[in-house]
C-alpha atoms as a PDB file:
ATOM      1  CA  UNK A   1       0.000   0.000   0.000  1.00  0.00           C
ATOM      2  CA  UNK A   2       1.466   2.947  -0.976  1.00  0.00           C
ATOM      3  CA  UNK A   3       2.177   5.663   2.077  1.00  0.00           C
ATOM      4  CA  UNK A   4      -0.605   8.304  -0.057  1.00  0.00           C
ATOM      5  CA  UNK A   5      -2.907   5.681   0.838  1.00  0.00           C
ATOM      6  CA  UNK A   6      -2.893   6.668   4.639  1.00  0.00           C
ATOM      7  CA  UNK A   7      -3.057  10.130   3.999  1.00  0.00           C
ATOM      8  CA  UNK A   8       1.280  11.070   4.233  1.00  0.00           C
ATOM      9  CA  UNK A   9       1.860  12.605   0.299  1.00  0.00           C
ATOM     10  CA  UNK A  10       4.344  10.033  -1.375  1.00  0.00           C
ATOM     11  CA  UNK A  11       6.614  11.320  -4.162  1.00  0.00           C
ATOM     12  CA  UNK A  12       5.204  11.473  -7.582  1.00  0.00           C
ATOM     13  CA  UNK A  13       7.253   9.932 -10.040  1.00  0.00           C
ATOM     14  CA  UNK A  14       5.844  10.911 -13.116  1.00  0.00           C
ATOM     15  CA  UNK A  15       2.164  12.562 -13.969  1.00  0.00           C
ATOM     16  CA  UNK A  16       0.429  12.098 -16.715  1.00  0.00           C
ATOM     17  CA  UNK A  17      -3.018  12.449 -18.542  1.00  0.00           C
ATOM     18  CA  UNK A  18      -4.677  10.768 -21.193  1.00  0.00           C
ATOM     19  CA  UNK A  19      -8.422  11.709 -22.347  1.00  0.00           C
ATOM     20  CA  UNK A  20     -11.374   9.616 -22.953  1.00  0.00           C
ATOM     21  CA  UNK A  21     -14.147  10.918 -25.330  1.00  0.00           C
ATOM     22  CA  UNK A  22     -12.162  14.472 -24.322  1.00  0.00           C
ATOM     23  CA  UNK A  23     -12.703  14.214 -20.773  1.00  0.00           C
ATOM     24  CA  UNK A  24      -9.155  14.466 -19.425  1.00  0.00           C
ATOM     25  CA  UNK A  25      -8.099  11.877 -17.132  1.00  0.00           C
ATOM     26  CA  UNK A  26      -4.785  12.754 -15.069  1.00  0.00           C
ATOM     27  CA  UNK A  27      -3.284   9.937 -13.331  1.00  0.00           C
ATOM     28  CA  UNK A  28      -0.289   9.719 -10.748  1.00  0.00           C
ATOM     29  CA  UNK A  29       2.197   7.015 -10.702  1.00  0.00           C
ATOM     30  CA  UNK A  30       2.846   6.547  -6.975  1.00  0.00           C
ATOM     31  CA  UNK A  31       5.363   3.636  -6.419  1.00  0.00           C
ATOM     32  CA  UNK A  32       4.893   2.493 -10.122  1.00  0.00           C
ATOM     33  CA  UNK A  33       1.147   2.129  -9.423  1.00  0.00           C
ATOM     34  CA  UNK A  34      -1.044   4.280 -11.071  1.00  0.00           C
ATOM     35  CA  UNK A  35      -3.543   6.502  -9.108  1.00  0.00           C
ATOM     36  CA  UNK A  36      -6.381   8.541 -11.076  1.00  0.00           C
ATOM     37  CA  UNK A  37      -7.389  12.198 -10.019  1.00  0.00           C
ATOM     38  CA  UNK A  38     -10.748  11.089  -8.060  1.00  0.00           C
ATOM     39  CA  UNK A  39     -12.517  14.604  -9.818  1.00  0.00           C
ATOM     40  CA  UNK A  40     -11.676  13.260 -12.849  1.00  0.00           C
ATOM     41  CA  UNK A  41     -12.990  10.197 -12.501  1.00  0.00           C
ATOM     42  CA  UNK A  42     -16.277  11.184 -10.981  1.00  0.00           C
ATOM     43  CA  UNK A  43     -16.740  13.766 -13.739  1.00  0.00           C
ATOM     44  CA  UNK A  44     -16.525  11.365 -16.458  1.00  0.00           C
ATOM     45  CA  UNK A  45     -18.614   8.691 -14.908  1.00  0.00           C
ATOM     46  CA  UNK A  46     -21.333  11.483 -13.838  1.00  0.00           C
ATOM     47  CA  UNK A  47     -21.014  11.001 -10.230  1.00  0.00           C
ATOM     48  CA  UNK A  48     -22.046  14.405  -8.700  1.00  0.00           C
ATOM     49  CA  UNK A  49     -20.477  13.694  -5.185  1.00  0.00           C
ATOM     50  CA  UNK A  50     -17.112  12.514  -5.673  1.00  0.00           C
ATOM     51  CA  UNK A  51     -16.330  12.560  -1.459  1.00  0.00           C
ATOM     52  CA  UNK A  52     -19.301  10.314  -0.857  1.00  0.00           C
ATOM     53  CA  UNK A  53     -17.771   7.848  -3.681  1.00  0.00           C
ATOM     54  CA  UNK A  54     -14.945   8.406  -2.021  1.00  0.00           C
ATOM     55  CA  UNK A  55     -16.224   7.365   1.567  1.00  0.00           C
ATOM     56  CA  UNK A  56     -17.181   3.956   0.148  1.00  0.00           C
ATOM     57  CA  UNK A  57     -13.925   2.884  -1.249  1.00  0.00           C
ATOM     58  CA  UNK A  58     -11.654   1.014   1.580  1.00  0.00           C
ATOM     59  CA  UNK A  59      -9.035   2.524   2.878  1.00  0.00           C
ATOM     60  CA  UNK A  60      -6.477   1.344   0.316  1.00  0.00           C
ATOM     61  CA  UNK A  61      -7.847   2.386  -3.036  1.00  0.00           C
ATOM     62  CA  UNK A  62      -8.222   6.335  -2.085  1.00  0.00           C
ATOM     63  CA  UNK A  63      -5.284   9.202  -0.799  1.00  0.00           C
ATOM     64  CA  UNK A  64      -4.337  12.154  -1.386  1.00  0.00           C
ATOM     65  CA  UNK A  65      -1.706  13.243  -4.350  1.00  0.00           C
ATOM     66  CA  UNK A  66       0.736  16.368  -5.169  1.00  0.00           C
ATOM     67  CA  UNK A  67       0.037  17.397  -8.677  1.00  0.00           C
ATOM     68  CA  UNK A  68      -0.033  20.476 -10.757  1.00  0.00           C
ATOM     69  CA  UNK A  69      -2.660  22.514 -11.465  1.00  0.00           C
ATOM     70  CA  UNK A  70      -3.571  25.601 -12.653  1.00  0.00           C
ATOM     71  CA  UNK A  71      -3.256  27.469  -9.670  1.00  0.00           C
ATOM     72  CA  UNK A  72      -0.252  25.458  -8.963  1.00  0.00           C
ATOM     73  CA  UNK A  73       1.081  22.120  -7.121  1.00  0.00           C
ATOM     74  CA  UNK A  74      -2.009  21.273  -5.129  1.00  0.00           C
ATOM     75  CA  UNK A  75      -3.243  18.354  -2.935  1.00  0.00           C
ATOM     76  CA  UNK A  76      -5.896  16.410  -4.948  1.00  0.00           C
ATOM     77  CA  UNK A  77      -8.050  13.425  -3.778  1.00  0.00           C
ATOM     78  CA  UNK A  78      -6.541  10.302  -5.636  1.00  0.00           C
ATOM     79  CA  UNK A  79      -7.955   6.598  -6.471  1.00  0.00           C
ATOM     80  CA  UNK A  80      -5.972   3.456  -6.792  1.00  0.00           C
ATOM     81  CA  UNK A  81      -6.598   1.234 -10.045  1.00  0.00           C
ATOM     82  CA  UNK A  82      -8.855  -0.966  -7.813  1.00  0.00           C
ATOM     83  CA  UNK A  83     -10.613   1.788  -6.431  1.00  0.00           C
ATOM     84  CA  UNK A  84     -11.358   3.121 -10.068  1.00  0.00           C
ATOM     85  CA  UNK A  85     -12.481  -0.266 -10.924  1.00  0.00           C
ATOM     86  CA  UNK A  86     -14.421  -0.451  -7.773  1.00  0.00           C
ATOM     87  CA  UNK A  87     -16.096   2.993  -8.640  1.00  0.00           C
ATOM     88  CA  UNK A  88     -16.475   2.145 -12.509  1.00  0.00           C
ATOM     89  CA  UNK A  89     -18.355  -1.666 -11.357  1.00  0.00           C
ATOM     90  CA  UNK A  90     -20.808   0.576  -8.702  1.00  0.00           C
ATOM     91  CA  UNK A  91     -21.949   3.376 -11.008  1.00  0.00           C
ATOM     92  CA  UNK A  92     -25.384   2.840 -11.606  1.00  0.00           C
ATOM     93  CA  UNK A  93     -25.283   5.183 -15.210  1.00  0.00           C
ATOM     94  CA  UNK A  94     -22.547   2.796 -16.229  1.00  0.00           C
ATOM     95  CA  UNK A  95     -25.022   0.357 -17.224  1.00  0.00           C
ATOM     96  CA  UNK A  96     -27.371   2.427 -19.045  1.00  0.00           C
ATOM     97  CA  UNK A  97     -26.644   1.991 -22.644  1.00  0.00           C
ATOM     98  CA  UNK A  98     -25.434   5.450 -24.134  1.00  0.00           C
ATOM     99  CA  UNK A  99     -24.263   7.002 -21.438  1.00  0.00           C
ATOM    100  CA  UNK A 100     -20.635   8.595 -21.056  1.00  0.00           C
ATOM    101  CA  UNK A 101     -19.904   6.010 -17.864  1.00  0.00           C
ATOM    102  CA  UNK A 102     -21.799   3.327 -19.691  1.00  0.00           C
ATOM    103  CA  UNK A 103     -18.950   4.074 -22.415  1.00  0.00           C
ATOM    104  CA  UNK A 104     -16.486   4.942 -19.970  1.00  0.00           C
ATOM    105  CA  UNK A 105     -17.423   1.430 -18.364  1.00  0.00           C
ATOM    106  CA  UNK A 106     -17.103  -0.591 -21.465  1.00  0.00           C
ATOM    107  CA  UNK A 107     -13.972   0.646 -22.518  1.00  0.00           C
ATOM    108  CA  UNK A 108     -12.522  -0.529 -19.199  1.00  0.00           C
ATOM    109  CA  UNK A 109     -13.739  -3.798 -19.345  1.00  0.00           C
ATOM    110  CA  UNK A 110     -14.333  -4.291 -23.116  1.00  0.00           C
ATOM    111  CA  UNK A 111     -10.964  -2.817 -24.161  1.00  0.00           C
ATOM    112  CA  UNK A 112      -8.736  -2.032 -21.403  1.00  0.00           C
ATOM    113  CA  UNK A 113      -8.385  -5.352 -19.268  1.00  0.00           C
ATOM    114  CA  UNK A 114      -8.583  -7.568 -22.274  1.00  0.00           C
ATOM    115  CA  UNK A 115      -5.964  -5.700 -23.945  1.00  0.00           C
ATOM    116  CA  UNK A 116      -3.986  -6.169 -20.280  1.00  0.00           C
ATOM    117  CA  UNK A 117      -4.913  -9.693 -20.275  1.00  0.00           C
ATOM    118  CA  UNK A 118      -3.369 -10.610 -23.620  1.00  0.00           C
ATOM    119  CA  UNK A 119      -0.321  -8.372 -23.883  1.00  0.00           C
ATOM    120  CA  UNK A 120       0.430  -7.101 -20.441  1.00  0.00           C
ATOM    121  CA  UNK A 121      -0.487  -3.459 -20.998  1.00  0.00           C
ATOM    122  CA  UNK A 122      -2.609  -1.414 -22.558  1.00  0.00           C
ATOM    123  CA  UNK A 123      -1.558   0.165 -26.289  1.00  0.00           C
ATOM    124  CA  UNK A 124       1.469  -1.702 -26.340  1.00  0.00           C
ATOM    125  CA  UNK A 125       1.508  -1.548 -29.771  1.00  0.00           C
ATOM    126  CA  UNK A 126       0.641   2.117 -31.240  1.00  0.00           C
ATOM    127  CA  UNK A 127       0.843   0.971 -34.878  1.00  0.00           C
ATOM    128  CA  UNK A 128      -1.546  -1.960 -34.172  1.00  0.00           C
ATOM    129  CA  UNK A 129      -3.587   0.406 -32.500  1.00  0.00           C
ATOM    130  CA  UNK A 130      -3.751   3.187 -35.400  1.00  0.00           C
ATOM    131  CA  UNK A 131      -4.653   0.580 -37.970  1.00  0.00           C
ATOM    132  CA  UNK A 132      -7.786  -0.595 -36.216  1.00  0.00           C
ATOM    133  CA  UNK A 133      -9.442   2.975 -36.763  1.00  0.00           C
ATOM    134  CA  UNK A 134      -8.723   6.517 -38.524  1.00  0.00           C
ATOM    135  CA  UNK A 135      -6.658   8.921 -36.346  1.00  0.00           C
ATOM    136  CA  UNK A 136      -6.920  12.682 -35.983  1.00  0.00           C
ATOM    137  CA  UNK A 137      -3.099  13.943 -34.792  1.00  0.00           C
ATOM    138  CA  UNK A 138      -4.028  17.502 -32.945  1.00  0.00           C
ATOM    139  CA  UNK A 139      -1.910  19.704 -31.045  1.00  0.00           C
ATOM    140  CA  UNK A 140      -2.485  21.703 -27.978  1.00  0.00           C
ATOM    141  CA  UNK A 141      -1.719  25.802 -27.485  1.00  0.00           C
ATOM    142  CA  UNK A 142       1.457  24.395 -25.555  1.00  0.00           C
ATOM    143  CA  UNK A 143       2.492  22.042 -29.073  1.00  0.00           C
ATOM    144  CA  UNK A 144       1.250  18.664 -26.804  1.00  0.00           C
ATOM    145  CA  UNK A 145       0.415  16.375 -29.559  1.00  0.00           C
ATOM    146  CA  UNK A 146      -3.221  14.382 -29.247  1.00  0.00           C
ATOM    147  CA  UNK A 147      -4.152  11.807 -30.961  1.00  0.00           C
ATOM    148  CA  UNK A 148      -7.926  11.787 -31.140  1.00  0.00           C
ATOM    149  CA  UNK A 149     -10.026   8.558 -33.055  1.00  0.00           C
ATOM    150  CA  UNK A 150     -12.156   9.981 -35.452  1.00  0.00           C
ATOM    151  CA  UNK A 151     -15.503   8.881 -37.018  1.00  0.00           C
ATOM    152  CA  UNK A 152     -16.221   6.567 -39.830  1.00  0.00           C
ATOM    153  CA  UNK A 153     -17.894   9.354 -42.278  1.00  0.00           C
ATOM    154  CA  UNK A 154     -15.181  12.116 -40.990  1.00  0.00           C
ATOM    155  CA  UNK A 155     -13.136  13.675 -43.736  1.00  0.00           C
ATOM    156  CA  UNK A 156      -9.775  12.506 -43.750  1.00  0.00           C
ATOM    157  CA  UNK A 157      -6.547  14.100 -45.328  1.00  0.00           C
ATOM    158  CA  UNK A 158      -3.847  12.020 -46.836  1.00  0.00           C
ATOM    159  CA  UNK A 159      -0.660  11.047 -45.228  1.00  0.00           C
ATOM    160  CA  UNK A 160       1.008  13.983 -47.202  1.00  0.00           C
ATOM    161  CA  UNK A 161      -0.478  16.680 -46.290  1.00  0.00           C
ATOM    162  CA  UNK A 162      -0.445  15.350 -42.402  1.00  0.00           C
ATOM    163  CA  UNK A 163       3.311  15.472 -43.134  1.00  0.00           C
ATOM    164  CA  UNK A 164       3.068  19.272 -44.141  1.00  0.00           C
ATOM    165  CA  UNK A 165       1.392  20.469 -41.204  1.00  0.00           C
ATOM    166  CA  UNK A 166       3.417  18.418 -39.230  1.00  0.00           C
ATOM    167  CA  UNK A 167       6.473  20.168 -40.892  1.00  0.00           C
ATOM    168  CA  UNK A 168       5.041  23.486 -40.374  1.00  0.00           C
ATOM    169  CA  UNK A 169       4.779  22.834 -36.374  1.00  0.00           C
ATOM    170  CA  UNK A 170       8.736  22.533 -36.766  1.00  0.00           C
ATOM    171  CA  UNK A 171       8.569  18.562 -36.243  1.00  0.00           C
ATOM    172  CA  UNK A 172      11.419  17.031 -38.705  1.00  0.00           C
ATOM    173  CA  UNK A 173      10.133  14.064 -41.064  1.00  0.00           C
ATOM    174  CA  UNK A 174      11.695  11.413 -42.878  1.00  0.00           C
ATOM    175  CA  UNK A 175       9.495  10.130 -45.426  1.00  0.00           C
ATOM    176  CA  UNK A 176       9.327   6.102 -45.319  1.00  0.00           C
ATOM    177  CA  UNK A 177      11.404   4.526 -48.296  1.00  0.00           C
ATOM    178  CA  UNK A 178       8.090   2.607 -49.324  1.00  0.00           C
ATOM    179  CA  UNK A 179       4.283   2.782 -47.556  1.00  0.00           C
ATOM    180  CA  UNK A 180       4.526  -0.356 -46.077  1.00  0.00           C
ATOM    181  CA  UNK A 181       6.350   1.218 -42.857  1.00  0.00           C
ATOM    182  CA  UNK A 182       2.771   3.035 -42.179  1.00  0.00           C
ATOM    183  CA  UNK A 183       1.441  -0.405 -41.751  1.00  0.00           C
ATOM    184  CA  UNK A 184      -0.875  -0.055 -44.843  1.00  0.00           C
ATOM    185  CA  UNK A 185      -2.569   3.413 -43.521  1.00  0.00           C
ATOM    186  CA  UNK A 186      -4.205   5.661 -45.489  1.00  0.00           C
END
């Protein structure tokens, strides 16, 4: 159990986010374990009271983090993995068909853990990954690259002109010697 666990802040070895249906999601990696921003959480899976989720979690999925935020490093409310799973499972809207924790929830358990299951992690191969959909590559104000899936009837732009604006951003390209290293993409 990590020592944020029973309330003492443990060091944070490295922060990041990721976003689901552009909700962002910032997780903590305390130990080498991950631990989601509880807010987050709640707000994606529509639970209005995140403290009372909170109460109902043992003792070992929920603590208290460092991270940044806008008005600077801050104490947030944390969850362990099992304590998001725990939360994810009890959510009543995330098994109403539709919903954003009903989607939330599915992608968890219909993508996530089998994904774990088979490989040992999640996205473990990017390349696999971006040629089982169409891709939107975005960039933030701060030049964060996203990489957002896009719909089946979207307009898409051809790997060239990705290339272009990717140029124009400053990023340097090598052009692949034949289209094969795209894995097929188009």
């Amino acid at each position: 159990m990590s020592a944020s666990a029973r309330g003492a802040l443990a060091p944070v070895e490295s922060p990041f986010s990721f976003e689901f249906e552009s909700y962002p999601m910032r997780v903590i990696v305390i130990d080498g374990e991950p631990w989601f921003v509880a807010a987050d959480l709640c707000h994606v899976l529509k639970i209005a009271n995140s403290r009372d989720a909170l109460l109902k979690l043992d003792d070992d999925e929920k603590g208290v983090g460092l991270t940044d935020t806008l008005g600077g490093q801050q104490n947030v409310a944390i969850v362990s993995e099992s304590g998001m799973y725990t939360l994810v499972l009890r959510c009543r809207d995330a098994v109403k068909p539709g919903t954003l924790p009903h989607r939330f929830r599915k992608w968890v358990t219909a993508e996530v853990l089998p994904q774990i299951r088979k490989t040992g992690q999640y996205g473990s191969d990017p390349l696999k990954l971006l040629q089982n959909g169409r891709w939107l590559l975005s960039f933030d104000d701060d030049g964060r690259a996203r990489l957002s899936p896009v719909a089946e009837d979207a307009f898409v732009t051809s790997p060239e002109h990705i290339m272009q604006l990717l140029a124009k951003r400053g990023y340097i390209l090598a052009k692949p010697a034949d289209k094969s290293a795209f894995g097929g993409l188009q």
